[in-house]
PDB file of N, CA and C in Angstrom:
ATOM      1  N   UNK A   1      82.996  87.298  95.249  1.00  0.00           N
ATOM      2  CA  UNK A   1      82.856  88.657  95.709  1.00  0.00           C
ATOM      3  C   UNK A   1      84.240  89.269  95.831  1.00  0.00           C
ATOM      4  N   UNK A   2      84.218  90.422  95.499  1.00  0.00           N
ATOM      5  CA  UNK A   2      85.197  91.307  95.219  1.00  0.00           C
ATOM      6  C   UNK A   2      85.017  92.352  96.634  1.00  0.00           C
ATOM      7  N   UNK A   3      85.969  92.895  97.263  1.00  0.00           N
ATOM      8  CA  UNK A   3      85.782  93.688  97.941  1.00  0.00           C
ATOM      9  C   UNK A   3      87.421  94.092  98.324  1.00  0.00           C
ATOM     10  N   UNK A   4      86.999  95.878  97.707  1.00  0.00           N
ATOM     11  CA  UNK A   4      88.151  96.565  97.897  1.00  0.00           C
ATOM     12  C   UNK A   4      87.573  97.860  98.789  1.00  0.00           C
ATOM     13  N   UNK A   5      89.219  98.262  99.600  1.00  0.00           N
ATOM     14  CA  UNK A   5      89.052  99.000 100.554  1.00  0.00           C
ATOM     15  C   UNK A   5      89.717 100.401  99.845  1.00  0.00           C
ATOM     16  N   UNK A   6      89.291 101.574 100.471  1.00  0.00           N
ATOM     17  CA  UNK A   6      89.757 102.368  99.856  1.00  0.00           C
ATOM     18  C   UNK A   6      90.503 103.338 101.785  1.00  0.00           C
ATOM     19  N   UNK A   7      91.251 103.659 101.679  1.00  0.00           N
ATOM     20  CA  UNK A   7      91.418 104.212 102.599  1.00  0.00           C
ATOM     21  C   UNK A   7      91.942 105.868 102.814  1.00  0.00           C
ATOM     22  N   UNK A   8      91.987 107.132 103.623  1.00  0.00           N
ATOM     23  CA  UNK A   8      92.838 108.169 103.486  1.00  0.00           C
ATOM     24  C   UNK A   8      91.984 108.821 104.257  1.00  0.00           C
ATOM     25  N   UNK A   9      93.012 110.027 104.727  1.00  0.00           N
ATOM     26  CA  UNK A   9      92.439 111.103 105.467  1.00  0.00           C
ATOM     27  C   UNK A   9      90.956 112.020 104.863  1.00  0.00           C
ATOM     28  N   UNK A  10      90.216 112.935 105.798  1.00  0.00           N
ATOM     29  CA  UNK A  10      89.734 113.603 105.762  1.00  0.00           C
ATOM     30  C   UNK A  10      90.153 114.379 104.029  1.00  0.00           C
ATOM     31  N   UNK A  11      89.147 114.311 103.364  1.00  0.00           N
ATOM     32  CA  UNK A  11      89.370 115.511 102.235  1.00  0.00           C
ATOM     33  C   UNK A  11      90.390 115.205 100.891  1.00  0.00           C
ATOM     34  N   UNK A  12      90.921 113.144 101.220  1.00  0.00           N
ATOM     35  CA  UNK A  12      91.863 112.941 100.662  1.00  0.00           C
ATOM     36  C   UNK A  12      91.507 112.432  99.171  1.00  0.00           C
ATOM     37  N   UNK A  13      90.180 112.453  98.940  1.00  0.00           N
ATOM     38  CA  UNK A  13      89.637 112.141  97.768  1.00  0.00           C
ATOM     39  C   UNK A  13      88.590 110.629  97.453  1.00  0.00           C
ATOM     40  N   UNK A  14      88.873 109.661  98.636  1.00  0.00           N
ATOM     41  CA  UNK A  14      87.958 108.496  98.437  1.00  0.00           C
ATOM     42  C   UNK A  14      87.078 108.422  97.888  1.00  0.00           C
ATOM     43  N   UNK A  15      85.946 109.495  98.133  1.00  0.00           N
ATOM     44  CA  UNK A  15      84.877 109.376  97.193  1.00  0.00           C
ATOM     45  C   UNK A  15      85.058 109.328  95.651  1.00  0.00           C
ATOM     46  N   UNK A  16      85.504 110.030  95.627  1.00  0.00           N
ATOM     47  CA  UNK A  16      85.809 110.542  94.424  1.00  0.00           C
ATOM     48  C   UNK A  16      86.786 109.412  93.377  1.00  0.00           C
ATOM     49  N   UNK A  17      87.221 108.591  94.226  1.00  0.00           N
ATOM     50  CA  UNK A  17      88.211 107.509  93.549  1.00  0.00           C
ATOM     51  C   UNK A  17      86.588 106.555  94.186  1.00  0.00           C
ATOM     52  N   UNK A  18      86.412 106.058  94.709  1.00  0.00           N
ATOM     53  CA  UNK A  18      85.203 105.174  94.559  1.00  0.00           C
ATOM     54  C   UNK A  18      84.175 105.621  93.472  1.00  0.00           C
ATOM     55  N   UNK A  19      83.530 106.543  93.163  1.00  0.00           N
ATOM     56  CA  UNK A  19      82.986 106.901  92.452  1.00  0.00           C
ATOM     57  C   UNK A  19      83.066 106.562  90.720  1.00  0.00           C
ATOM     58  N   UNK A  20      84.692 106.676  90.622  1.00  0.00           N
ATOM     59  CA  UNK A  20      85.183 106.410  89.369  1.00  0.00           C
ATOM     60  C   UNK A  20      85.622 104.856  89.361  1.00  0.00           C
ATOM     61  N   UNK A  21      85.787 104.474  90.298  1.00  0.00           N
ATOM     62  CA  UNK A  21      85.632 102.514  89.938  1.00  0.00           C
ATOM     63  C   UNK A  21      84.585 102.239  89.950  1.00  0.00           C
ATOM     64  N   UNK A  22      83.039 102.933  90.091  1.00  0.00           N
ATOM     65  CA  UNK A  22      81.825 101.808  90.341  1.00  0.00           C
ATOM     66  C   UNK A  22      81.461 102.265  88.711  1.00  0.00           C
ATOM     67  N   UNK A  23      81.971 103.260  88.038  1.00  0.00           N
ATOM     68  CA  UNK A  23      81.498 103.998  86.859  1.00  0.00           C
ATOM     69  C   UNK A  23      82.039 102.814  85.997  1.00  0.00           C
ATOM     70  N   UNK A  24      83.435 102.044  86.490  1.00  0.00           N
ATOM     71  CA  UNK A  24      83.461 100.595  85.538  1.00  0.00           C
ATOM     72  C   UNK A  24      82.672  99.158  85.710  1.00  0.00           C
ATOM     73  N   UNK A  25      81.693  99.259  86.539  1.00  0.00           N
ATOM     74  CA  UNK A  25      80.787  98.067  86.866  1.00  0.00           C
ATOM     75  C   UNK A  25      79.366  98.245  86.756  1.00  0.00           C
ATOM     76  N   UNK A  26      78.594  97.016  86.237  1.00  0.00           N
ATOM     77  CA  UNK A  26      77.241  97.219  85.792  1.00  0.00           C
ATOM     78  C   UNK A  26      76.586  97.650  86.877  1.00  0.00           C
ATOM     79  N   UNK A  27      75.479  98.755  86.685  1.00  0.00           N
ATOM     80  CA  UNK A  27      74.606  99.456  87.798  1.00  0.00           C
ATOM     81  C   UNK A  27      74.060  98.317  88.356  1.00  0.00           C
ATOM     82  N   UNK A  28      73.991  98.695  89.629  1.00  0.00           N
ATOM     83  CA  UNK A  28      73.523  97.666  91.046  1.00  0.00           C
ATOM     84  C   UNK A  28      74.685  96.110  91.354  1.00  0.00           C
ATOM     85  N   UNK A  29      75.655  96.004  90.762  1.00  0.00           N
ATOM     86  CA  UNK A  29      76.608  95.665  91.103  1.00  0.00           C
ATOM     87  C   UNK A  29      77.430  95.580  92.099  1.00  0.00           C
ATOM     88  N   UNK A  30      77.740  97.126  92.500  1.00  0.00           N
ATOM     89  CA  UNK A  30      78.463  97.107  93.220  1.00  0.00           C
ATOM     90  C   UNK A  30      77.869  97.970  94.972  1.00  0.00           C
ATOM     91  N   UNK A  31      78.083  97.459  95.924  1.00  0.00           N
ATOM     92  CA  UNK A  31      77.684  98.232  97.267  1.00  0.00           C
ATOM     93  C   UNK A  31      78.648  98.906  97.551  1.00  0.00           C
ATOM     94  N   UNK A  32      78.330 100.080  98.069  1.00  0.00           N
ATOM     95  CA  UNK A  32      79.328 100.788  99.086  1.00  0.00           C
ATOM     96  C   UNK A  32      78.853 100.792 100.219  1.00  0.00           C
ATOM     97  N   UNK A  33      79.727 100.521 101.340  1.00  0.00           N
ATOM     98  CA  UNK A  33      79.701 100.469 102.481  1.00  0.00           C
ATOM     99  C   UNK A  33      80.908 101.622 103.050  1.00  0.00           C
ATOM    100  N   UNK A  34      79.930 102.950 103.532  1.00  0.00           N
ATOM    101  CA  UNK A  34      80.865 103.706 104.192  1.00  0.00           C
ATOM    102  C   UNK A  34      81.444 103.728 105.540  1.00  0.00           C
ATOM    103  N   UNK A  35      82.469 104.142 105.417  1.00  0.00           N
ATOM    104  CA  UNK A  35      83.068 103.868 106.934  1.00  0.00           C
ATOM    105  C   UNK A  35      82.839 105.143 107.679  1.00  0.00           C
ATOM    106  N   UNK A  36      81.941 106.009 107.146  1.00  0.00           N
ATOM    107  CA  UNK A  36      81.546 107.134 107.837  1.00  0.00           C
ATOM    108  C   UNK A  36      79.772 106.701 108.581  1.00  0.00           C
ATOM    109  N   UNK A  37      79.642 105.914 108.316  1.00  0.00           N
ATOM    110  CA  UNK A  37      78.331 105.190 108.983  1.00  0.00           C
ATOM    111  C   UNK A  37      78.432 104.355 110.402  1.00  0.00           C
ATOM    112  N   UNK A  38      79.472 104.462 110.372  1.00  0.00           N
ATOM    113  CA  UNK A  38      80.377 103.854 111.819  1.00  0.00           C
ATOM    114  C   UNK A  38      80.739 104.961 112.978  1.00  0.00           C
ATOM    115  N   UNK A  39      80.463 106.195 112.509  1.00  0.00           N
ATOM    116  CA  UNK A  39      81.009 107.146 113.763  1.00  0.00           C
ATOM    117  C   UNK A  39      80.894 106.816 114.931  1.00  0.00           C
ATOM    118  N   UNK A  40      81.128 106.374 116.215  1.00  0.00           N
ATOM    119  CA  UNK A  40      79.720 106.330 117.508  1.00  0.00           C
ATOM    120  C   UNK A  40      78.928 107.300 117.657  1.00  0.00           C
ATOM    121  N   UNK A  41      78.193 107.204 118.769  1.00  0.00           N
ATOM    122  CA  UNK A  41      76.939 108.167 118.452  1.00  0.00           C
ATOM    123  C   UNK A  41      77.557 108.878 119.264  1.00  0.00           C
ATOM    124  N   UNK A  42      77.513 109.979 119.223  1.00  0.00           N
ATOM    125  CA  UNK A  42      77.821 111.217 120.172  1.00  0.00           C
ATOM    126  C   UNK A  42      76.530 112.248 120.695  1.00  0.00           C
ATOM    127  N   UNK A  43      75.813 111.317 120.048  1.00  0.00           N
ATOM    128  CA  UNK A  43      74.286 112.621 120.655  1.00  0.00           C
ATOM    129  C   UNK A  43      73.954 112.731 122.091  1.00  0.00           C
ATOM    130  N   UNK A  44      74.667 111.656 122.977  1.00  0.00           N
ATOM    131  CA  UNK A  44      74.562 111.944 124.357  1.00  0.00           C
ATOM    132  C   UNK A  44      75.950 113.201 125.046  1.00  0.00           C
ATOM    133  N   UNK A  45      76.438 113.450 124.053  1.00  0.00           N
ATOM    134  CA  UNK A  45      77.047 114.524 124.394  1.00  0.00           C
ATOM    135  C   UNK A  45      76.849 116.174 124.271  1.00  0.00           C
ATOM    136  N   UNK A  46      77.330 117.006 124.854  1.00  0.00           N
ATOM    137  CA  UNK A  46      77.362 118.530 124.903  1.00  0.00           C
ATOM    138  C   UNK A  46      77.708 119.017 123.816  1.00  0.00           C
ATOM    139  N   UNK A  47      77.536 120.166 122.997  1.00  0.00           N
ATOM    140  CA  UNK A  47      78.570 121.010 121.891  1.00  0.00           C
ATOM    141  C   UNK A  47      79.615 120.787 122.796  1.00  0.00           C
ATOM    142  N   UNK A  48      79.870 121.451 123.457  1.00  0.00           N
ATOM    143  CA  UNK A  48      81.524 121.513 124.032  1.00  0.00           C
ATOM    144  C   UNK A  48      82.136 120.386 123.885  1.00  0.00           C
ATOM    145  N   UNK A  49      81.920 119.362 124.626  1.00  0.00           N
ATOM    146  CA  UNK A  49      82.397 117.695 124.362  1.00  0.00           C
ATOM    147  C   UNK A  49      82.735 116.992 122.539  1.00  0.00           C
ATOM    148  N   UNK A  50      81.820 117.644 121.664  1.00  0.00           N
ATOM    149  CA  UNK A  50      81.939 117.099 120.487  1.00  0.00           C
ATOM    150  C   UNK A  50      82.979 117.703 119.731  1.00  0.00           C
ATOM    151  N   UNK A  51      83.035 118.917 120.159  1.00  0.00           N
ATOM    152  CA  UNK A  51      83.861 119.875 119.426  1.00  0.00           C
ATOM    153  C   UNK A  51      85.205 119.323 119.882  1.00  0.00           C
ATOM    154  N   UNK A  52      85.621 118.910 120.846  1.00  0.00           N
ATOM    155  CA  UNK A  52      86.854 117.738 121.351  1.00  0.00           C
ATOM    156  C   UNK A  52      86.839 116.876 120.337  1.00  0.00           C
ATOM    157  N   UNK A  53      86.108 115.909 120.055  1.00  0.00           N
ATOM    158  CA  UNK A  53      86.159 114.772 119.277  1.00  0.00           C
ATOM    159  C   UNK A  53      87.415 114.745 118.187  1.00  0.00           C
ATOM    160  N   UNK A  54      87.800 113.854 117.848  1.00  0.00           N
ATOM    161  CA  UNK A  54      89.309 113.713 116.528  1.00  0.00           C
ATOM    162  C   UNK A  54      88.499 112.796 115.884  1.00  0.00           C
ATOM    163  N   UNK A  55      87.286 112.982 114.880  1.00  0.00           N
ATOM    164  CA  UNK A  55      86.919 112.390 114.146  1.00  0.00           C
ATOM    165  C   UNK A  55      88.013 111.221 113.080  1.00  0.00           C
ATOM    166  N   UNK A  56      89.146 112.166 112.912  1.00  0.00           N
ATOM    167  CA  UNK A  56      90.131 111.226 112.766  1.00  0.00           C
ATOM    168  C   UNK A  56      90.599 109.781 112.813  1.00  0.00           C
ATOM    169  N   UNK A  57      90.863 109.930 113.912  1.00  0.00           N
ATOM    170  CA  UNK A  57      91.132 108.644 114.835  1.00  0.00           C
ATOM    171  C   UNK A  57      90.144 107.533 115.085  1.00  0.00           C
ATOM    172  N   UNK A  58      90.871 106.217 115.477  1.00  0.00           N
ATOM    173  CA  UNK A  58      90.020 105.294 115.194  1.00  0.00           C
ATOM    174  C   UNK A  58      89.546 104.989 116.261  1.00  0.00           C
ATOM    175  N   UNK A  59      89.472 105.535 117.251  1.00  0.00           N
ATOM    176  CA  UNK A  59      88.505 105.394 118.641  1.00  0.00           C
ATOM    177  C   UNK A  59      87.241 106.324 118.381  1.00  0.00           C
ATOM    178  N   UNK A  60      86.960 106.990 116.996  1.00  0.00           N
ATOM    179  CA  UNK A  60      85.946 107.551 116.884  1.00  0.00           C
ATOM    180  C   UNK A  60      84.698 106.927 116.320  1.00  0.00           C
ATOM    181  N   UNK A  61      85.039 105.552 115.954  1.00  0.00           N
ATOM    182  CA  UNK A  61      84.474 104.596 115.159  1.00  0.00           C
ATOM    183  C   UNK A  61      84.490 103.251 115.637  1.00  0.00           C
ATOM    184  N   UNK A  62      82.952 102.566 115.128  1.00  0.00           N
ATOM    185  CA  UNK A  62      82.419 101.709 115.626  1.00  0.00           C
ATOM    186  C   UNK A  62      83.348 100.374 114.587  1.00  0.00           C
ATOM    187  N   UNK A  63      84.346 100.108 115.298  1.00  0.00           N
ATOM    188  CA  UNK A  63      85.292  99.328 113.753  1.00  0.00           C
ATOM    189  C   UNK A  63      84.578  97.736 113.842  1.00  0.00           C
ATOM    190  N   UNK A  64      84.265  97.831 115.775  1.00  0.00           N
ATOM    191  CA  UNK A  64      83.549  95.864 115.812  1.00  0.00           C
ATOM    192  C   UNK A  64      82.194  95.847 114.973  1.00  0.00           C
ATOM    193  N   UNK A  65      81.603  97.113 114.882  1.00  0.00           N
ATOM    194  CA  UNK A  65      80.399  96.903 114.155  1.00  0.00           C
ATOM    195  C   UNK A  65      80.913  96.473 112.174  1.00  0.00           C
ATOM    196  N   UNK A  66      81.750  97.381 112.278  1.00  0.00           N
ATOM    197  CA  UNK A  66      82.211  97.471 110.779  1.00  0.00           C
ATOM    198  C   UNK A  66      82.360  95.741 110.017  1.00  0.00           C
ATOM    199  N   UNK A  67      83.065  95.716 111.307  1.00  0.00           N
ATOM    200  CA  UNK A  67      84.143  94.159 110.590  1.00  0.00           C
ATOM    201  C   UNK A  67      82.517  93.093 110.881  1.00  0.00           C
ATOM    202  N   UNK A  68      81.633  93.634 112.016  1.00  0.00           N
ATOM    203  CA  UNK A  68      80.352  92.341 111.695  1.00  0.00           C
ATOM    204  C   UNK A  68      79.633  92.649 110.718  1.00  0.00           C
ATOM    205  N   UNK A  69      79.532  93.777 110.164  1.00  0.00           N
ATOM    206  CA  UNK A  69      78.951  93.998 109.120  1.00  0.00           C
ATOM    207  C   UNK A  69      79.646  93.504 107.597  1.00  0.00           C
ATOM    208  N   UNK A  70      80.761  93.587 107.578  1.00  0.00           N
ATOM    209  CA  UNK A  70      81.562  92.839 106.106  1.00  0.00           C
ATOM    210  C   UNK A  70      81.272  91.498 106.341  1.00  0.00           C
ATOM    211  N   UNK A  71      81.637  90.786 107.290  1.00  0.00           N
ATOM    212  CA  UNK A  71      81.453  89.702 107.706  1.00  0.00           C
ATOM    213  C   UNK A  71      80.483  88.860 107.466  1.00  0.00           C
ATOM    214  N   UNK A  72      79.134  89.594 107.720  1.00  0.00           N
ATOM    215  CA  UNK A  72      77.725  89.067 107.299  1.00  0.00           C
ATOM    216  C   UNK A  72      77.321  89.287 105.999  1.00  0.00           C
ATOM    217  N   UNK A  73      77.670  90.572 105.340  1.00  0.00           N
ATOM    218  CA  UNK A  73      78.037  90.733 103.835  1.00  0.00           C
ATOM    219  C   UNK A  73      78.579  89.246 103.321  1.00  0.00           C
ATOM    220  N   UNK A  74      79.525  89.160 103.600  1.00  0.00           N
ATOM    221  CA  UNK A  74      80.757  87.979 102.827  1.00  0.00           C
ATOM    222  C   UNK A  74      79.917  86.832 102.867  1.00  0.00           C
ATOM    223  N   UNK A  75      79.297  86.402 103.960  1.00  0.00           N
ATOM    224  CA  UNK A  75      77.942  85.010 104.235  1.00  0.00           C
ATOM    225  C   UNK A  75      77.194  85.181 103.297  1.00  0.00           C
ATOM    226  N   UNK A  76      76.635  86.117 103.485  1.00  0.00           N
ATOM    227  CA  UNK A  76      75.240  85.862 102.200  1.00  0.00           C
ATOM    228  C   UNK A  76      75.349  85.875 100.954  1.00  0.00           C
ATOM    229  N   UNK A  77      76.731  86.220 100.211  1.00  0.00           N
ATOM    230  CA  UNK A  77      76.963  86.371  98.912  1.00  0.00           C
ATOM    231  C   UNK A  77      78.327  84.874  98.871  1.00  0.00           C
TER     232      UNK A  77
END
């Protein structure tokens, strides 16, 4: 198993560079695992409170879930 990370700000193009490496591998090959599926949940919060948020930053994201999730990935394959 192969597993590459792609990393960059907001708007910096990732998709768009993931997109064009899976276009070199046979369909169903390859998984993406986004790191935008990690946000925490914020639905117990106010508009006002969210609109604070620095989606940015890495206290905005669930990273222990992330790394158990590659983790259990990497086991089964």
């Amino acid at each position: 198993m192969l597993i590459i990370g792609i990393a960059g700000g907001t708007g910096s193009g990732k998709t768009t560079v993931v997109k064009k490496i899976i276009e070199n591998f046979p369909k169903n090959e390859v998984a993406i695992l986004s790191q935008d599926s990690y946000y925490k949940d914020n639905s117990h919060l106010n508009e006002e409170e969210k609109k604070k948020i620095n989606f940015d930053h890495p206290n905005s994201l669930e990273f222990d879930l992330l790394v158990k999730d590659v983790k259990k990935l990497l086991r089964e394959f």
